[in-house]
N, C-alpha and C. Protein backbone atom coordinates (compact mmCIF):
# COMPACT_ATOMS: atom_id res chain seq x y z
N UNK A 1 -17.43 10.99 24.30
CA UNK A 1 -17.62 9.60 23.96
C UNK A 1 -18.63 9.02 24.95
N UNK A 2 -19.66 8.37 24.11
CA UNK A 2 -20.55 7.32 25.25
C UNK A 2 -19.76 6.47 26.13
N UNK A 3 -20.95 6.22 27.37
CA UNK A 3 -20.33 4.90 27.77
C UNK A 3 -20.46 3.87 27.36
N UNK A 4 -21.63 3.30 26.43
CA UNK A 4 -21.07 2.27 25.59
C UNK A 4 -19.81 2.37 24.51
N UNK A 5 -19.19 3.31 24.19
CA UNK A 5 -18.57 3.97 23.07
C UNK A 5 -17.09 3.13 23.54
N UNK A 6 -16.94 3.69 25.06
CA UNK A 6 -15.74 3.69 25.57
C UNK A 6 -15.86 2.05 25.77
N UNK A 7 -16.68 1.51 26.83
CA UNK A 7 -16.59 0.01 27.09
C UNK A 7 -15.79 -0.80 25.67
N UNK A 8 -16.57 -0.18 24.67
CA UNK A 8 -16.44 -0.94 23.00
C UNK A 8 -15.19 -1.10 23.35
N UNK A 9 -14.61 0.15 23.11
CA UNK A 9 -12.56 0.68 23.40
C UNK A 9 -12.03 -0.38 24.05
N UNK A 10 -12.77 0.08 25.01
CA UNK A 10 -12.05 -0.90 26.49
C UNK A 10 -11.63 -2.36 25.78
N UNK A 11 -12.49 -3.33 25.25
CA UNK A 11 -12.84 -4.16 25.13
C UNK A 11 -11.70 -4.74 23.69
N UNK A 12 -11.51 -3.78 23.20
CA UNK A 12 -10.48 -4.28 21.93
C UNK A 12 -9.24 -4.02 22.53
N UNK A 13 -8.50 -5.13 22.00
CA UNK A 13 -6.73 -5.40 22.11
C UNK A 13 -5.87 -3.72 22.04
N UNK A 14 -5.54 -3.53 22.99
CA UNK A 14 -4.38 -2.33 22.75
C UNK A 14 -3.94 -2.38 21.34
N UNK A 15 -3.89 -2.93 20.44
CA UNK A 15 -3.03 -2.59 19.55
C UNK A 15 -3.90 -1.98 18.39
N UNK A 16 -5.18 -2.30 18.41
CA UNK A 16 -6.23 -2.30 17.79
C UNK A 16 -6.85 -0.86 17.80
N UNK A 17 -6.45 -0.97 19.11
CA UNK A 17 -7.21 0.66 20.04
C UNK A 17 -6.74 1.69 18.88
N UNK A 18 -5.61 1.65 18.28
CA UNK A 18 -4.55 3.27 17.67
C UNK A 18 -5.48 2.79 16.67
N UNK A 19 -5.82 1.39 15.83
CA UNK A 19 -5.71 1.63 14.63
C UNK A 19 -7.43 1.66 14.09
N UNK A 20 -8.49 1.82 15.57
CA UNK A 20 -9.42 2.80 15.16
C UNK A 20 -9.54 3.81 15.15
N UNK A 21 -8.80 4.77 15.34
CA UNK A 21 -8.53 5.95 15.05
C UNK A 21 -8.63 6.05 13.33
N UNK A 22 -8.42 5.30 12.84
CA UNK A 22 -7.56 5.35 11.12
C UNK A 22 -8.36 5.02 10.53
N UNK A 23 -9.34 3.73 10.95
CA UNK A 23 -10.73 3.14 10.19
C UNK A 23 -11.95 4.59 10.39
N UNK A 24 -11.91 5.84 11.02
CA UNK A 24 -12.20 6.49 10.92
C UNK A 24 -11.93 8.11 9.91
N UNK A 25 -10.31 7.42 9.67
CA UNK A 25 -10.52 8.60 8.34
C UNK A 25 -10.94 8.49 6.93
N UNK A 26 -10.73 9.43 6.52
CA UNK A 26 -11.24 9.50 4.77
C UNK A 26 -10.15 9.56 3.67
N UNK A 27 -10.56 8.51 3.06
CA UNK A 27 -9.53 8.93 1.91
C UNK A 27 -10.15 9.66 0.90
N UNK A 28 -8.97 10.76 0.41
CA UNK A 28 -9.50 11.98 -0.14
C UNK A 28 -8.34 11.35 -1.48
N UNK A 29 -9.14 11.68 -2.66
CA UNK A 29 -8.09 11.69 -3.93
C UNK A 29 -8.24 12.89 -4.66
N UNK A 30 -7.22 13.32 -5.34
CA UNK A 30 -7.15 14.87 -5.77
C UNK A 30 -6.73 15.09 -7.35
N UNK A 31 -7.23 14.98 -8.12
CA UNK A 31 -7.28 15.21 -9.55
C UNK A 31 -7.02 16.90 -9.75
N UNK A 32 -5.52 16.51 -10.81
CA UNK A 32 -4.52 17.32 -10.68
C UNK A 32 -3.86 16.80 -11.76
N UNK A 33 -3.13 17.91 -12.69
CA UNK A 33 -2.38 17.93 -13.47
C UNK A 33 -1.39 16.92 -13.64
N UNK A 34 -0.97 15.96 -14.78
CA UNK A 34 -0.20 14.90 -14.63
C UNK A 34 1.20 15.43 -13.88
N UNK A 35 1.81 16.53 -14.49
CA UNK A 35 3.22 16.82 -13.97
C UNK A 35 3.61 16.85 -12.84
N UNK A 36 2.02 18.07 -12.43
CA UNK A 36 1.78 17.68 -10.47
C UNK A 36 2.16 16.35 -9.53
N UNK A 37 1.48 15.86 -10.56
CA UNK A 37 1.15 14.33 -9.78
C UNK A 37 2.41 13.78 -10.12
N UNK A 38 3.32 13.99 -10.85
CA UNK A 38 4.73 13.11 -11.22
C UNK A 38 5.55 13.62 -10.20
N UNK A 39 5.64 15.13 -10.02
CA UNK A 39 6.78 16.28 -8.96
C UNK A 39 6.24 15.26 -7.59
N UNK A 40 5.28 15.03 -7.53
CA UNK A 40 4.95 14.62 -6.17
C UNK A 40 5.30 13.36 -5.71
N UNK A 41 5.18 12.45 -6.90
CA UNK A 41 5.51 10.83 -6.96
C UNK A 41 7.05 11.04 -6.54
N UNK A 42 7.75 11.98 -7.49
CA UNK A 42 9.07 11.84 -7.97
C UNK A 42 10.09 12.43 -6.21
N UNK A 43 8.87 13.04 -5.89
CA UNK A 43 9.89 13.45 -4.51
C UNK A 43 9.44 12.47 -3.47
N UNK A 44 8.63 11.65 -3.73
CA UNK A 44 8.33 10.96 -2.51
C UNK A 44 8.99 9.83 -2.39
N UNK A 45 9.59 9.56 -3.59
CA UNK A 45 10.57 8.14 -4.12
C UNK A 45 11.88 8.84 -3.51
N UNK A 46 12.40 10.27 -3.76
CA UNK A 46 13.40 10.42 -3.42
C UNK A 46 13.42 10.31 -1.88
N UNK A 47 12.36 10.80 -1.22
CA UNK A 47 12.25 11.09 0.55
C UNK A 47 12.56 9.42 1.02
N UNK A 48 11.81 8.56 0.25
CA UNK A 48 12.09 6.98 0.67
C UNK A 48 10.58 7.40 1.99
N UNK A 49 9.58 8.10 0.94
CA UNK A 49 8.46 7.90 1.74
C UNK A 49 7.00 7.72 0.65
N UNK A 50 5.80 7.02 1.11
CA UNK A 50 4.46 7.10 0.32
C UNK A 50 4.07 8.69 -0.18
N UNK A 51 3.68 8.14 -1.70
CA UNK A 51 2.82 9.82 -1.52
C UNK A 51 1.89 10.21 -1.02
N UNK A 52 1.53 9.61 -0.46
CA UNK A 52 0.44 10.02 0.76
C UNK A 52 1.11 10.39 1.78
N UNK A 53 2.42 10.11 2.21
CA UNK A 53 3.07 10.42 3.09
C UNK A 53 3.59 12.02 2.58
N UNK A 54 4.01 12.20 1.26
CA UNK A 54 4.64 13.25 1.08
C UNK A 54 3.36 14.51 1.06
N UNK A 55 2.35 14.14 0.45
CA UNK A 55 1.36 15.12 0.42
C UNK A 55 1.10 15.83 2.03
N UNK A 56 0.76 14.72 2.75
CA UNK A 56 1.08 15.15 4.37
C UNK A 56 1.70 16.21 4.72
N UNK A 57 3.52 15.50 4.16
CA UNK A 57 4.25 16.47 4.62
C UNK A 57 4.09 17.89 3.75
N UNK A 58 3.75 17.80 2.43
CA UNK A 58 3.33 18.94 2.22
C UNK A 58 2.71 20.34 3.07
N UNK A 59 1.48 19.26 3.50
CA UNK A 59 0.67 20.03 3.96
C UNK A 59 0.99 20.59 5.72
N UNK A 60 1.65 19.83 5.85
CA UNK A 60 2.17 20.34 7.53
C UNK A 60 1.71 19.52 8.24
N UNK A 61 0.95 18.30 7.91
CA UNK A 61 -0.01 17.21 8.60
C UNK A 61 1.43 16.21 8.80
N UNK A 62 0.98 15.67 10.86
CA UNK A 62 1.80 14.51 10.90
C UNK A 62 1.95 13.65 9.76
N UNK A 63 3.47 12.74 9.81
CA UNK A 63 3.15 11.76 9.15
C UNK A 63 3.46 10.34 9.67
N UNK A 64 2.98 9.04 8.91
CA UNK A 64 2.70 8.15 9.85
C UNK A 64 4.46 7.27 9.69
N UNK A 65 5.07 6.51 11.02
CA UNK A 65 6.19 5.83 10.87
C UNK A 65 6.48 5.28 9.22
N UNK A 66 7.85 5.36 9.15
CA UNK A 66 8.13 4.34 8.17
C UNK A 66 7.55 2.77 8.33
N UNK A 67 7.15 2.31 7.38
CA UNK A 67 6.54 0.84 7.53
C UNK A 67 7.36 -0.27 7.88
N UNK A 68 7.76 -1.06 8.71
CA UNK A 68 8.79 -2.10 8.84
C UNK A 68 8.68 -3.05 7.39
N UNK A 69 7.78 -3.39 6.88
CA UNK A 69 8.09 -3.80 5.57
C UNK A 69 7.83 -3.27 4.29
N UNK A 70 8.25 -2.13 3.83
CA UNK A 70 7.55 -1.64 2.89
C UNK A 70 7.18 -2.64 1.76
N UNK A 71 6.00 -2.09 1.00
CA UNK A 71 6.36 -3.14 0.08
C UNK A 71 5.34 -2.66 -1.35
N UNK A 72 5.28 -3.17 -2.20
CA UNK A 72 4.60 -2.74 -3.31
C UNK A 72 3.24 -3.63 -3.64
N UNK A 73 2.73 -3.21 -4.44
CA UNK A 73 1.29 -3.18 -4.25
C UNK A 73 0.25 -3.65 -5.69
N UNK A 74 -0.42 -4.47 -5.94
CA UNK A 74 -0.80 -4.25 -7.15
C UNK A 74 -1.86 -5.46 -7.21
N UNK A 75 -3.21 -4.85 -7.73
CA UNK A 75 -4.22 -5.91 -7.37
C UNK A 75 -4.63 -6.71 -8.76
N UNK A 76 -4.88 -7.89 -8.68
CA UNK A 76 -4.42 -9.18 -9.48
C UNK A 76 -6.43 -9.46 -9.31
N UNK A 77 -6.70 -9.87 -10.18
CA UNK A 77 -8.21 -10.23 -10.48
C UNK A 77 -8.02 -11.77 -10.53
N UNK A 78 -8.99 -12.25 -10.67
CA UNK A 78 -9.38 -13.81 -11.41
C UNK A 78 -8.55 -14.00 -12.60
N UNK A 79 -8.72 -13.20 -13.29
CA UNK A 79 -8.46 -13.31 -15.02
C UNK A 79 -6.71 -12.96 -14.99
N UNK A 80 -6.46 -11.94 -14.31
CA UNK A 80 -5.15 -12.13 -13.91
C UNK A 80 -4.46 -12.95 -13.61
N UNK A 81 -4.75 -13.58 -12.72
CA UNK A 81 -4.10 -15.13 -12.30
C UNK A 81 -4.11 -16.44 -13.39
N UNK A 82 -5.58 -16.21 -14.16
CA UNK A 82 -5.40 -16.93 -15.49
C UNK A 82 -4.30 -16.42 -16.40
N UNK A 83 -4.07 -15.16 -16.66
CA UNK A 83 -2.93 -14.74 -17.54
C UNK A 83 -1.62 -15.46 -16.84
N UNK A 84 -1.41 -14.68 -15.64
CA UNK A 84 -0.13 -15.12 -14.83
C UNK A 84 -0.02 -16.57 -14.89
N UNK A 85 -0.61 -17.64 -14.36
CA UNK A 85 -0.68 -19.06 -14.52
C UNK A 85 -0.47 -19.14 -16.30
N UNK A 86 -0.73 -19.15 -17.17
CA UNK A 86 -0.76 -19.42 -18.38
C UNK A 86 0.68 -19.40 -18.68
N UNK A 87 1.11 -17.82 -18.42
CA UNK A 87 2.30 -17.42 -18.57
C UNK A 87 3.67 -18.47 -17.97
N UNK A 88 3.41 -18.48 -16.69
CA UNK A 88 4.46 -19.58 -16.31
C UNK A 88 3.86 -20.82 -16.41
N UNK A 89 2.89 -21.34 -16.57
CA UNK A 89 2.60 -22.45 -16.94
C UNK A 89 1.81 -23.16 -15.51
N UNK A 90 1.34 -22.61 -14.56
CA UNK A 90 1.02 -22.75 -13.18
C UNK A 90 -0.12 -22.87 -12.96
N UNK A 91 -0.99 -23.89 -12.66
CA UNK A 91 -2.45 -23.65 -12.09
C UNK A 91 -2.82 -22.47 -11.49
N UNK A 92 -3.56 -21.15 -12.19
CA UNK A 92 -4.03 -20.19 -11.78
C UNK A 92 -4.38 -20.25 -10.25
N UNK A 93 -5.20 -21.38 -9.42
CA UNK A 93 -5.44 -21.32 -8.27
C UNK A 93 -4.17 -21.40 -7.31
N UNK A 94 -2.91 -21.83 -7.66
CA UNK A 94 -1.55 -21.89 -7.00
C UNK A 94 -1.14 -20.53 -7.16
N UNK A 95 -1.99 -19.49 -5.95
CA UNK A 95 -1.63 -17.98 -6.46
C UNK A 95 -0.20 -17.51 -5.39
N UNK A 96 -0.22 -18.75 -4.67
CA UNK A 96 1.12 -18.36 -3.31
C UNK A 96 2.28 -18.62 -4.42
N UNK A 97 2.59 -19.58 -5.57
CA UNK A 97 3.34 -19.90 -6.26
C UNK A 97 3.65 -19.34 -7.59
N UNK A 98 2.69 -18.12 -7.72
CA UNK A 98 2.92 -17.17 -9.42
C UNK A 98 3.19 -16.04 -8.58
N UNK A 99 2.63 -15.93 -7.16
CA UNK A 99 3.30 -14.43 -6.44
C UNK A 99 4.72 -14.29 -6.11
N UNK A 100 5.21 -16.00 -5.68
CA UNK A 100 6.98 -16.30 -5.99
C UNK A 100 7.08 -16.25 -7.81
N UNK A 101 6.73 -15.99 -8.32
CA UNK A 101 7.30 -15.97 -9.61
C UNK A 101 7.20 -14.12 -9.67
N UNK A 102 6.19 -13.85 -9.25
CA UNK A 102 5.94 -12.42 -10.07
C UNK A 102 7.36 -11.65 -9.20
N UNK A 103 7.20 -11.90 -8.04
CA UNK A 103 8.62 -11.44 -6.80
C UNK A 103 9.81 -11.44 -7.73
N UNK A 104 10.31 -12.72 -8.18
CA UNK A 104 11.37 -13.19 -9.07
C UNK A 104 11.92 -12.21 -10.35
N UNK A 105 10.38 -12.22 -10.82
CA UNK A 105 10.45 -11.61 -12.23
C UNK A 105 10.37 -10.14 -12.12
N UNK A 106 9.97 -9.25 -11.14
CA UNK A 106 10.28 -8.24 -10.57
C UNK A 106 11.70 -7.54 -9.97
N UNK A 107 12.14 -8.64 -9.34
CA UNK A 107 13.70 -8.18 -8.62
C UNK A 107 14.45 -8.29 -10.25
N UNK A 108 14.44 -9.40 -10.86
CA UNK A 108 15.43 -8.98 -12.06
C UNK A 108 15.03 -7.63 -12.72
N UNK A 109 13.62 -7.51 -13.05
CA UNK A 109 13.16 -6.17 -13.89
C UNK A 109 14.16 -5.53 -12.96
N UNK A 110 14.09 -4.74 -11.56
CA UNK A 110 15.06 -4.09 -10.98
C UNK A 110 16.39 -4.51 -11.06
N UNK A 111 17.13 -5.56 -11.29
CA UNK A 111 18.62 -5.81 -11.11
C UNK A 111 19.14 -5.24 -12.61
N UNK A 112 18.40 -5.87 -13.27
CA UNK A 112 18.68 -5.24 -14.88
C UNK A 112 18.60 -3.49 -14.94
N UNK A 113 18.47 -3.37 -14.92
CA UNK A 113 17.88 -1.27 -14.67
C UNK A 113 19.29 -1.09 -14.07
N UNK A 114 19.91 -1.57 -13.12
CA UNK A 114 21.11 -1.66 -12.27
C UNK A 114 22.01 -1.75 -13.17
């Protein structure tokens, strides 16, 4: 490592320091048979870990802590938020207030399944 390289280091917050390590890897995606890709989903739900986490462990590669909040994931466009707002009836730009709805309407989808 340079010595400007390191100063850089020096210079960012300890906490920051681990998580350039990570802005330096690659994400790799792997096109693969649907069933593949289900055995893999399906055990990583059972482990109560990411499949990225399970592929890891597949492979013999560390894997990273459990997340203190896990949480789910799903990216919402412009036009989305117009649907979602429409749907409950909500000014599309009130997106802190259709993400408490979508939360809502999510935990029942799960309580019902129950």
């Amino acid at each position: 490592m340079s010595q400007s390289e390191t100063e850089k280091k020096a210079k960012l917050p300890s906490k920051w320091q681990a998580a350039n390590k990570a802005i330096k890897a690659t994400q790799v995606a792997f096109d693969m048979d649907e069933r593949i890709q289900y055995e893999i989903r399906r055990q990583a739900l059972e482990d109560g870990v990411s499949p990225s986490d399970q592929i890891r462990h597949i492979l013999g590669l560390p894997c990273t802590r459990r997340p203190k909040r896990p949480r789910l994931t799903v990216s919402l466009s412009p036009d989305d938020y117009e649907l979602l707002g429409q749907k409950y009836g909500i000014d599309p730009a009130k997106q802190l207030e259709i993400k408490k709805i979508v939360v809502a309407e999510l935990t029942e989808f799960a309580q019902d399944k129950n």
